[in-house]
C-alpha atoms as a PDB file:
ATOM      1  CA  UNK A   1       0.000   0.000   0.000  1.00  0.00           C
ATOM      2  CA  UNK A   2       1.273   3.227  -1.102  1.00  0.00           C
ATOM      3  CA  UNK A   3       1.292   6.286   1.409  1.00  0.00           C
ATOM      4  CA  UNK A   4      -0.155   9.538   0.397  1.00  0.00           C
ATOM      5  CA  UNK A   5       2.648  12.392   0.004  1.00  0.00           C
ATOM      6  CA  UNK A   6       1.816  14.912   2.514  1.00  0.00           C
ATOM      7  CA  UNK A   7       3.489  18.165   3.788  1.00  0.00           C
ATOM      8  CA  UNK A   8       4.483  18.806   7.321  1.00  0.00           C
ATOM      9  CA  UNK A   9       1.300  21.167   7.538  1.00  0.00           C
ATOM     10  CA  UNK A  10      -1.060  18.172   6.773  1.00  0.00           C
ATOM     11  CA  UNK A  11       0.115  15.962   8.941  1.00  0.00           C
ATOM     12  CA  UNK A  12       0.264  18.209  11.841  1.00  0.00           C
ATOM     13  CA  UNK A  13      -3.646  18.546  11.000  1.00  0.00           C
ATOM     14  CA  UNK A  14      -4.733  14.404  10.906  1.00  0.00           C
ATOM     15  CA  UNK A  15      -2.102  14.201  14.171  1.00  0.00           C
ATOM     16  CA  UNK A  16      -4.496  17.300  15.440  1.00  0.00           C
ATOM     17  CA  UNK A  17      -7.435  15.029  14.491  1.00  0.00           C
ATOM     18  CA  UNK A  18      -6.424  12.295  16.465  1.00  0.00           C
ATOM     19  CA  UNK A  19      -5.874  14.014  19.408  1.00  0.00           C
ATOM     20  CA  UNK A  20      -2.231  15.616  19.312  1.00  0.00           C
ATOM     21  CA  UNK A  21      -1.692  18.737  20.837  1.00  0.00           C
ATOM     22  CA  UNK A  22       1.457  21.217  19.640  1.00  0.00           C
ATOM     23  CA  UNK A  23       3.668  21.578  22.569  1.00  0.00           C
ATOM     24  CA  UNK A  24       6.884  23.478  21.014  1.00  0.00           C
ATOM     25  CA  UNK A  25       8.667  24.184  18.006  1.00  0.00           C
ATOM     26  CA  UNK A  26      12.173  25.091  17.308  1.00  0.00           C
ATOM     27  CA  UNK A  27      12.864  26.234  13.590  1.00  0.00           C
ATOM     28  CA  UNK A  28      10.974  24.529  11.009  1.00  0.00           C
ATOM     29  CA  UNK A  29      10.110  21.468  13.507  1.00  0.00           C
ATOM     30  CA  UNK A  30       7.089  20.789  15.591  1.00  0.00           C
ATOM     31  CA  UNK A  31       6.744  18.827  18.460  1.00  0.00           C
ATOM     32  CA  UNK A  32       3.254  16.946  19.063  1.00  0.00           C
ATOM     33  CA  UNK A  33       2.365  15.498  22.454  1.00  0.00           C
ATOM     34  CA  UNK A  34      -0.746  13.085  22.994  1.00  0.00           C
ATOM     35  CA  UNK A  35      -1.573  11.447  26.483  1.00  0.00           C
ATOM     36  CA  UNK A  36      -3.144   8.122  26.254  1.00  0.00           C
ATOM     37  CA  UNK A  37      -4.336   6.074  29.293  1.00  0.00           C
ATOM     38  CA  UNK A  38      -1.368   7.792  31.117  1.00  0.00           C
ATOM     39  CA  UNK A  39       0.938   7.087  28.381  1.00  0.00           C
ATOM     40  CA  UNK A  40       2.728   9.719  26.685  1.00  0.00           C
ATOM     41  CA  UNK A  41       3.404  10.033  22.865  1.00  0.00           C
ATOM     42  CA  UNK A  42       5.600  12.518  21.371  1.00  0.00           C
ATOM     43  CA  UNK A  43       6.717  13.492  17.955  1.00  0.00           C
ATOM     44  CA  UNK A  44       8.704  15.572  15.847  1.00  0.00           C
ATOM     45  CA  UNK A  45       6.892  17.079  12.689  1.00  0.00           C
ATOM     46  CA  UNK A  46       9.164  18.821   9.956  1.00  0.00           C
ATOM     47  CA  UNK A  47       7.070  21.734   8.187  1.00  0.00           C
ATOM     48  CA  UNK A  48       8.647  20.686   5.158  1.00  0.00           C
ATOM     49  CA  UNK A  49       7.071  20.814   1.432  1.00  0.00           C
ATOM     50  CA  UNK A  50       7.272  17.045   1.325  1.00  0.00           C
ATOM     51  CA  UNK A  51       7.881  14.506   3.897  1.00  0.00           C
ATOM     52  CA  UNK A  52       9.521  11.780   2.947  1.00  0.00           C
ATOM     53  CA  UNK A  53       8.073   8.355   3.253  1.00  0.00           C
ATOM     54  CA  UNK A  54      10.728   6.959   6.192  1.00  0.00           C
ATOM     55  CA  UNK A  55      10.087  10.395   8.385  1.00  0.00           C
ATOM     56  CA  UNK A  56       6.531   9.395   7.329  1.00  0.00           C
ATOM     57  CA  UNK A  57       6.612   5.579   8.380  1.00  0.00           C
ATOM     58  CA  UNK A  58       8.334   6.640  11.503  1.00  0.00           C
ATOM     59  CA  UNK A  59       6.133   9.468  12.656  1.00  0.00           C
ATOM     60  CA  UNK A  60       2.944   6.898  12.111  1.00  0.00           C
ATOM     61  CA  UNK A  61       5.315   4.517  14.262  1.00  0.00           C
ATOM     62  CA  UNK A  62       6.119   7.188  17.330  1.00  0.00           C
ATOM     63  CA  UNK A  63       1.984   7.455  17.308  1.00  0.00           C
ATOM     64  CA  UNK A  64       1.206   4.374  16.985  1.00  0.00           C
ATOM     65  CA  UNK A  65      -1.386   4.864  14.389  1.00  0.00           C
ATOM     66  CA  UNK A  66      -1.494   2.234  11.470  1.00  0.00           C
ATOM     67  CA  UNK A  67      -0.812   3.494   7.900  1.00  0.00           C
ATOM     68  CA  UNK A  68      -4.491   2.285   6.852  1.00  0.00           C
ATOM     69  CA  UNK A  69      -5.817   5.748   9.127  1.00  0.00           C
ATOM     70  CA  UNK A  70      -3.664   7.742   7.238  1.00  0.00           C
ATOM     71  CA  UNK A  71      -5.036   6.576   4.033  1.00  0.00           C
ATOM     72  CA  UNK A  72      -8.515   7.878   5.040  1.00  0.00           C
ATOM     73  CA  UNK A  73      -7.536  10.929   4.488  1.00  0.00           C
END
């Protein structure tokens, strides 16, 4: 299954959707917090043009969503 190419904007929205809250930023990253059952989940979003399928793959991974969600979109 093929992901979607998405910028760094869009996927700070459908992490927003799920629940993710922007915590900080420093440059052209944003950090994403979520608390779940008292479990914490953080990760980094670049605000780049294109994100690249492995920074994809791994930010789905740090969330622990599955790749089918993100082909909702």
């Amino acid at each position: 299954m093929r992901l979607p190419i998405l910028s760094g904007k869009e996927v700070i929205k459908f992490l927003s959707r799920k629940g993710f809250e922007i915590v900080g930023r420093k440059g052209s990253h944003i950090r994403l917090k979520r608390e779940i059952n008292g479990k914490v989940l953080v990760t980094v979003v670049p605000l780049h043009k294109k994100i690249d399928v492995g920074t994809l793959l791994a930010i789905l991974k740090q969330c622990e969503i599955e790749r089918q969600e993100l082909k909702k979109l």
